[in-house]
C-alpha atoms as a PDB file:
ATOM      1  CA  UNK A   1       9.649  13.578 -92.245  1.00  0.00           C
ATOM      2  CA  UNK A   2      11.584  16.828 -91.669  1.00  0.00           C
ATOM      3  CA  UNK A   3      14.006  15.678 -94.272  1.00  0.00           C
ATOM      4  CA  UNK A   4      11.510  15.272 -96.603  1.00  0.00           C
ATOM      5  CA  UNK A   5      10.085  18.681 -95.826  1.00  0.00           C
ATOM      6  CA  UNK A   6      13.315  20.562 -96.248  1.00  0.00           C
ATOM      7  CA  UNK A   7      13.827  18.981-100.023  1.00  0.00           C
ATOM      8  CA  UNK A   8      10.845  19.955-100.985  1.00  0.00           C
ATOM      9  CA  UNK A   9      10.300  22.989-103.319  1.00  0.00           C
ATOM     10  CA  UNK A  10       8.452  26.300-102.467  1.00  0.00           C
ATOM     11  CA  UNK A  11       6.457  25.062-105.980  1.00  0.00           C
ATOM     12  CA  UNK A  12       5.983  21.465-103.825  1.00  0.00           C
ATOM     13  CA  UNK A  13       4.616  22.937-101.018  1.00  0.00           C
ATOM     14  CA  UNK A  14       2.185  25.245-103.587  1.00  0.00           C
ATOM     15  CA  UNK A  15       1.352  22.207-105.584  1.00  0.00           C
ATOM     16  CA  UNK A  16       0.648  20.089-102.489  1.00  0.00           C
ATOM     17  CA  UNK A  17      -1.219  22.921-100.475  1.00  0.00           C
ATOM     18  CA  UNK A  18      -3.282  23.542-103.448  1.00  0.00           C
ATOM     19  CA  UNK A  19      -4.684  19.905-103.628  1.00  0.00           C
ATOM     20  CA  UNK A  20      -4.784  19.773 -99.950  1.00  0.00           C
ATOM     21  CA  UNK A  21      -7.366  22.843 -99.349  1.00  0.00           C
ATOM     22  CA  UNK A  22      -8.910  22.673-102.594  1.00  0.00           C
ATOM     23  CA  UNK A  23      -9.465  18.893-103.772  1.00  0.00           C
ATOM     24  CA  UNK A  24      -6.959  17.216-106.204  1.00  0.00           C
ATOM     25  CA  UNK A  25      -9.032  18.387-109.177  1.00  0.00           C
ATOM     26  CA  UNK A  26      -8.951  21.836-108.543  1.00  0.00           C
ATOM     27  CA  UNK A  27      -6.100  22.268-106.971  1.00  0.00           C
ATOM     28  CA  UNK A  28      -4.488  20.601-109.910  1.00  0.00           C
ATOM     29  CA  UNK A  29      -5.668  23.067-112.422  1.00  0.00           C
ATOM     30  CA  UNK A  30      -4.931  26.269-110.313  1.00  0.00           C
ATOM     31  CA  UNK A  31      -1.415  24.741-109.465  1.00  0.00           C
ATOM     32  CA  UNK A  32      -1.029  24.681-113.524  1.00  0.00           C
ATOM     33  CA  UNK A  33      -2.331  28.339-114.027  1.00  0.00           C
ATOM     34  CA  UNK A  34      -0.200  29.362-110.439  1.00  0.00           C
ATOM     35  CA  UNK A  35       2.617  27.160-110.121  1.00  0.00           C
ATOM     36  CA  UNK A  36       5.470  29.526-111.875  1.00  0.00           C
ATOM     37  CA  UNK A  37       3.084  32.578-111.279  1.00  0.00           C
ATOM     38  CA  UNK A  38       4.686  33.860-108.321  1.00  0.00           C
ATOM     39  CA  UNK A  39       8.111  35.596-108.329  1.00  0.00           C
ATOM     40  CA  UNK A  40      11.371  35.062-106.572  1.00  0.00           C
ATOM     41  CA  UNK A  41      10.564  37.736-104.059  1.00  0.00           C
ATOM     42  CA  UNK A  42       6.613  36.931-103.362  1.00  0.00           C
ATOM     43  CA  UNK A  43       8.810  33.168-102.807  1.00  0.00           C
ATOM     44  CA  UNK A  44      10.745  34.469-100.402  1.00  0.00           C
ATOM     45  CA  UNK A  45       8.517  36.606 -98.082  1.00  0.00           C
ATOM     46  CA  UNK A  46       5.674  34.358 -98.066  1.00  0.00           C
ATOM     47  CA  UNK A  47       5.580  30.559 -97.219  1.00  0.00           C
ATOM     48  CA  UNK A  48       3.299  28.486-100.129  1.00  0.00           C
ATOM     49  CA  UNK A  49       0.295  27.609 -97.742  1.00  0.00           C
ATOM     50  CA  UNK A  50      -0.331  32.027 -97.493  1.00  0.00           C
ATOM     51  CA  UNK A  51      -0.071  31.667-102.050  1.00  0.00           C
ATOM     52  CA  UNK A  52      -2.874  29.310-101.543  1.00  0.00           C
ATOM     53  CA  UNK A  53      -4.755  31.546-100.029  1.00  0.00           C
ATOM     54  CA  UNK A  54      -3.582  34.654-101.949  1.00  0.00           C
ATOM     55  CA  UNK A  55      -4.908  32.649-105.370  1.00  0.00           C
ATOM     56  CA  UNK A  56      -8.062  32.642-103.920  1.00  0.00           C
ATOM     57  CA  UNK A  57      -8.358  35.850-103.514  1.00  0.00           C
ATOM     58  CA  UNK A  58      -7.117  36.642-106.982  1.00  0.00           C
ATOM     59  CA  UNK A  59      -9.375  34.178-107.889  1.00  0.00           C
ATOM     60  CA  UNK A  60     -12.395  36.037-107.256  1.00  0.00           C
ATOM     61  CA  UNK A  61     -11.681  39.310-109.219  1.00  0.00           C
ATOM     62  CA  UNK A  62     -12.650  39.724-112.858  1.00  0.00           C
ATOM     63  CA  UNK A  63     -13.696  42.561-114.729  1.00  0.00           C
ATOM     64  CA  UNK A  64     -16.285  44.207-112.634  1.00  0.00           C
ATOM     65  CA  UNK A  65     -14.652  43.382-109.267  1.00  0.00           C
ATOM     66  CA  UNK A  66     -11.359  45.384-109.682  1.00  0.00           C
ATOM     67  CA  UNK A  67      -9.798  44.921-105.790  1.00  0.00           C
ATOM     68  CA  UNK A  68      -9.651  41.932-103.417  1.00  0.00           C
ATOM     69  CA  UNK A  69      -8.457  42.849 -99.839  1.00  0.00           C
ATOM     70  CA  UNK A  70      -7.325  41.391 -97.203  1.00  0.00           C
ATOM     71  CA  UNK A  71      -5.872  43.142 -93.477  1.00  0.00           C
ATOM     72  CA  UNK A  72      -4.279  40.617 -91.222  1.00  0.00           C
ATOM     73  CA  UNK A  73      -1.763  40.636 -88.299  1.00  0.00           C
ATOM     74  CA  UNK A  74       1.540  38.301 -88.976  1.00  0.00           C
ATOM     75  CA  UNK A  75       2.022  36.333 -85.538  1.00  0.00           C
ATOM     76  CA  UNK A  76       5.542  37.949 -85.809  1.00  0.00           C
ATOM     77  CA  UNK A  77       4.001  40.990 -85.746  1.00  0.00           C
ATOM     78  CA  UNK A  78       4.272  43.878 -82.717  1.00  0.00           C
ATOM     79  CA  UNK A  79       1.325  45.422 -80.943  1.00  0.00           C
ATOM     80  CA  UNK A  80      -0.426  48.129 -83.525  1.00  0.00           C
ATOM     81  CA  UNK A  81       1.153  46.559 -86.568  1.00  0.00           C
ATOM     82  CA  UNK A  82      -0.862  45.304 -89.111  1.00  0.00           C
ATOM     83  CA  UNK A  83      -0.627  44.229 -93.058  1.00  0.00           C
ATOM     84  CA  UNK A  84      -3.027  45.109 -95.594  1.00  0.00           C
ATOM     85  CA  UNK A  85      -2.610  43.333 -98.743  1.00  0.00           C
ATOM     86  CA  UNK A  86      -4.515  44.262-102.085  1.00  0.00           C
ATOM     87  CA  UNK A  87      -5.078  42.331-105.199  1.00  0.00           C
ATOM     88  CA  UNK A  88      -5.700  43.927-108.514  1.00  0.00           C
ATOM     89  CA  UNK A  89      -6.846  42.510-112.207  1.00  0.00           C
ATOM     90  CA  UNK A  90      -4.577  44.420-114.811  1.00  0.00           C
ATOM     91  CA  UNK A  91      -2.993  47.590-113.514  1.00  0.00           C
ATOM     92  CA  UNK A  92      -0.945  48.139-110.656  1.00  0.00           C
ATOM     93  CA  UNK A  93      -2.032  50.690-107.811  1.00  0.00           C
ATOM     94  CA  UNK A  94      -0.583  54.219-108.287  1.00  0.00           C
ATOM     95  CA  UNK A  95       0.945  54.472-104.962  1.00  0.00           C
ATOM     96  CA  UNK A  96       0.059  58.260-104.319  1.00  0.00           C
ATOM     97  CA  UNK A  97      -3.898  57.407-104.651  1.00  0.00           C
ATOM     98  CA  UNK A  98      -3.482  54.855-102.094  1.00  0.00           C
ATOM     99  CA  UNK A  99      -1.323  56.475 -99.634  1.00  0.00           C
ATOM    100  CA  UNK A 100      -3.656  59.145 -98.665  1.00  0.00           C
ATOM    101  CA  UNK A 101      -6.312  57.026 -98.260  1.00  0.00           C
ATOM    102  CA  UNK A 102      -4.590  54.538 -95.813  1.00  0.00           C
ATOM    103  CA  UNK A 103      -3.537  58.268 -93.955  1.00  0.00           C
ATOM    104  CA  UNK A 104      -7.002  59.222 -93.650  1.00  0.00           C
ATOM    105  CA  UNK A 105      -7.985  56.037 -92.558  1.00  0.00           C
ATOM    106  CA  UNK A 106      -6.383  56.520 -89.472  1.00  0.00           C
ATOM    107  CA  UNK A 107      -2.579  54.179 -90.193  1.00  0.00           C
ATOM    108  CA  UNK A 108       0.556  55.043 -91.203  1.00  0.00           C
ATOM    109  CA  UNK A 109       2.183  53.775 -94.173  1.00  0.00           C
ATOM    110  CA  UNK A 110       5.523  51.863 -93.024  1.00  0.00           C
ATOM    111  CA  UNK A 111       6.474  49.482 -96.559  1.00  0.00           C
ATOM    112  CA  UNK A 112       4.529  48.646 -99.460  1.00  0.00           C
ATOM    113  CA  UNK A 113       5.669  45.502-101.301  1.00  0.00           C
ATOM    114  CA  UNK A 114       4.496  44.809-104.655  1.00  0.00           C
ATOM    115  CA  UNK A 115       4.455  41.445-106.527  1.00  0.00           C
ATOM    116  CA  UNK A 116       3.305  41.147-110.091  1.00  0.00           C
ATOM    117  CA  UNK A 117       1.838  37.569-110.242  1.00  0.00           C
ATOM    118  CA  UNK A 118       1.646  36.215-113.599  1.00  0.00           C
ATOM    119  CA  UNK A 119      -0.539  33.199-114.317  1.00  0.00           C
ATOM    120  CA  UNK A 120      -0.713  31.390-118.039  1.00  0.00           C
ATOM    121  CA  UNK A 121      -3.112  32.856-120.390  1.00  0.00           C
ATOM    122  CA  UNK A 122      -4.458  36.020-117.946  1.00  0.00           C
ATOM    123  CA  UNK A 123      -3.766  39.415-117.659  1.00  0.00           C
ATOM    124  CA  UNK A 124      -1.514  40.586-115.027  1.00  0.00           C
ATOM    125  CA  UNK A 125      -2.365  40.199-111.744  1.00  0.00           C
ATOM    126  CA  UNK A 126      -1.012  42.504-108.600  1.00  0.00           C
ATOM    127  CA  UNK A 127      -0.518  41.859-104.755  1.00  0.00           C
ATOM    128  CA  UNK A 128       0.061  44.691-103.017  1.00  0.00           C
ATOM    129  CA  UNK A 129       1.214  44.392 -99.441  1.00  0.00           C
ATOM    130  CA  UNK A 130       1.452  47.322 -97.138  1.00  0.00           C
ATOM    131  CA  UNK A 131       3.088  47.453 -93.538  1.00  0.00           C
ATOM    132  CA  UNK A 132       0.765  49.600 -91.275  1.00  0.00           C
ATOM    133  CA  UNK A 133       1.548  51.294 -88.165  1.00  0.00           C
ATOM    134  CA  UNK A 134      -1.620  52.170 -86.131  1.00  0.00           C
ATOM    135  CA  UNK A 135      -1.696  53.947 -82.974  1.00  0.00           C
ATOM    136  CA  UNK A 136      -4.493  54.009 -81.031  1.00  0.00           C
ATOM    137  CA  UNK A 137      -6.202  52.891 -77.450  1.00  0.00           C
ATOM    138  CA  UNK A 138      -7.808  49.714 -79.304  1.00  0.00           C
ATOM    139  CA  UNK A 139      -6.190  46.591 -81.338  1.00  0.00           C
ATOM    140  CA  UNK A 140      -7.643  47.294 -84.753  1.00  0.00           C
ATOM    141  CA  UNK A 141      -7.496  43.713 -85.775  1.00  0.00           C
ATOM    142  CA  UNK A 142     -10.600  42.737 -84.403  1.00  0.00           C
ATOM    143  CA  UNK A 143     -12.753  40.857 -86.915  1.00  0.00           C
ATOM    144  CA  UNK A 144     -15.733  43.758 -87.503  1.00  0.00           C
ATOM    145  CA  UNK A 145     -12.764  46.686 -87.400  1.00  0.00           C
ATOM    146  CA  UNK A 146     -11.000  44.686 -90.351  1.00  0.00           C
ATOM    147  CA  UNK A 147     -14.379  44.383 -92.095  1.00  0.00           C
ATOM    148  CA  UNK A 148     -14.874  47.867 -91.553  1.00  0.00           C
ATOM    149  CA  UNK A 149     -11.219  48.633 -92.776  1.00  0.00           C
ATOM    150  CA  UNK A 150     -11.792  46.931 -96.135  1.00  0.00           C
ATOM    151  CA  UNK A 151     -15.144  48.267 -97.289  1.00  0.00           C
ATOM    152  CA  UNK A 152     -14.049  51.609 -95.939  1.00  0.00           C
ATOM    153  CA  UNK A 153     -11.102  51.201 -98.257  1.00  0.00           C
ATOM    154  CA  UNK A 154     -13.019  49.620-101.188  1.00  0.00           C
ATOM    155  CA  UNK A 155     -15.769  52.596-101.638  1.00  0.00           C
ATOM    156  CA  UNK A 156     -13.028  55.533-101.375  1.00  0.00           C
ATOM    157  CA  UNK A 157     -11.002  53.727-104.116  1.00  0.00           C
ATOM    158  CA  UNK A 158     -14.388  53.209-106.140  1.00  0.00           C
ATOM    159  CA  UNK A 159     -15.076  56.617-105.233  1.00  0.00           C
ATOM    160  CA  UNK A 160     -11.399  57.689-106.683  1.00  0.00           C
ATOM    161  CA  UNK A 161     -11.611  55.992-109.820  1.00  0.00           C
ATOM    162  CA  UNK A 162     -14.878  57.312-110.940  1.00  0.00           C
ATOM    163  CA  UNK A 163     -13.327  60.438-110.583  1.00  0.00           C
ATOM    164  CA  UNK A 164     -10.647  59.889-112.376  1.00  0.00           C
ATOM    165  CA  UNK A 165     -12.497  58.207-115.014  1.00  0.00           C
ATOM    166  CA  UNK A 166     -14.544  60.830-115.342  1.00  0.00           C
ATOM    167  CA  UNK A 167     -12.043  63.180-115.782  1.00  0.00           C
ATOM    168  CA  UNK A 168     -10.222  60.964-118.400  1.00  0.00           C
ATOM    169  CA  UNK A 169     -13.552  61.038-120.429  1.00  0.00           C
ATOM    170  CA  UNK A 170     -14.044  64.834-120.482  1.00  0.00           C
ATOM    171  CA  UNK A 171     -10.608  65.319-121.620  1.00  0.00           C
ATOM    172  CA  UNK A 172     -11.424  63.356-124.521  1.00  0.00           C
ATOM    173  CA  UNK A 173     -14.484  64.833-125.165  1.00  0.00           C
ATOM    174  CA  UNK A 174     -12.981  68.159-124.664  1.00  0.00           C
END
């Protein structure tokens, strides 16, 4: 069994993951939309059962629904260490909008990795994941403080880009 698991592919383990959380119908499908989606990088950091659920969060975002979140603590990870991944439809996140919100928020910024994950016949898609210091008297990784975190997150961005839509529109008026 473990030499069977060691020739399998990263794409194997997608494929087979896929079908095994979602049914062999759908899983099937998103493992031909997904299955060469991912780059060499995302491959490397991330084992295929955490893609599976990274699709499904990119998955849920279309047009009106412009950010998928998701803050978790890696096992690996030490005390007050946390990642916050972000998913994004189209463009990518301009790092100096989202830096001082994650500051204000109460973390420090300590990576950001980005992968561009392109599936057949969609626009791009983005996973953003940030290391996060925090340092506090609490564990912030409590379920309601990681709610919290992400809506807290969500309306300052939608809060942001109105702005800067906004602006964009009176320039062109202008």
């Amino acid at each position: 069994a473990r030499l069977a698991d060691a020739v399998q592919s990263w794409n194997d383990r997608l494929q087979a993951g896929l079908r095994e959380h979602l049914g062999e119908e759908r899983g099937s499908a998103l493992f031909l939309a997904y299955g060469d989606a991912f780059p060499a990088g995302y491959q490397d950091d991330f084992p295929a059962r955490t893609a599976v659920r990274d699709i499904e969060h990119l998955e849920r975002l279309d047009s009106s629904t412009e950010l998928g979140m998701s803050l978790y603590s890696p096992l690996e990870s030490a005390p007050g260490r946390l990642r916050f991944k972000v998913y994004r439809l189209g463009e990518t996140l301009s790092l100096s909008q989202v830096l001082p919100i994650l500051e204000n928020m109460g973390v420090e910024v300590e990576d950001e990795r980005p992968y561009l994950v392109e599936r057949r016949g969609s626009a791009p898609l983005w996973i953003h994941d940030f290391g996060l210091v925090y340092v506090g008297d609490e564990s912030p990784d409590r379920r309601g403080v990681r709610e919290l975190f992400q809506d807290t997150f969500a309306m300052v961005w939608r809060g942001r880009e109105g702005k800067t839509k906004k602006k964009k529109t009176q320039k062109k008026i202008k």
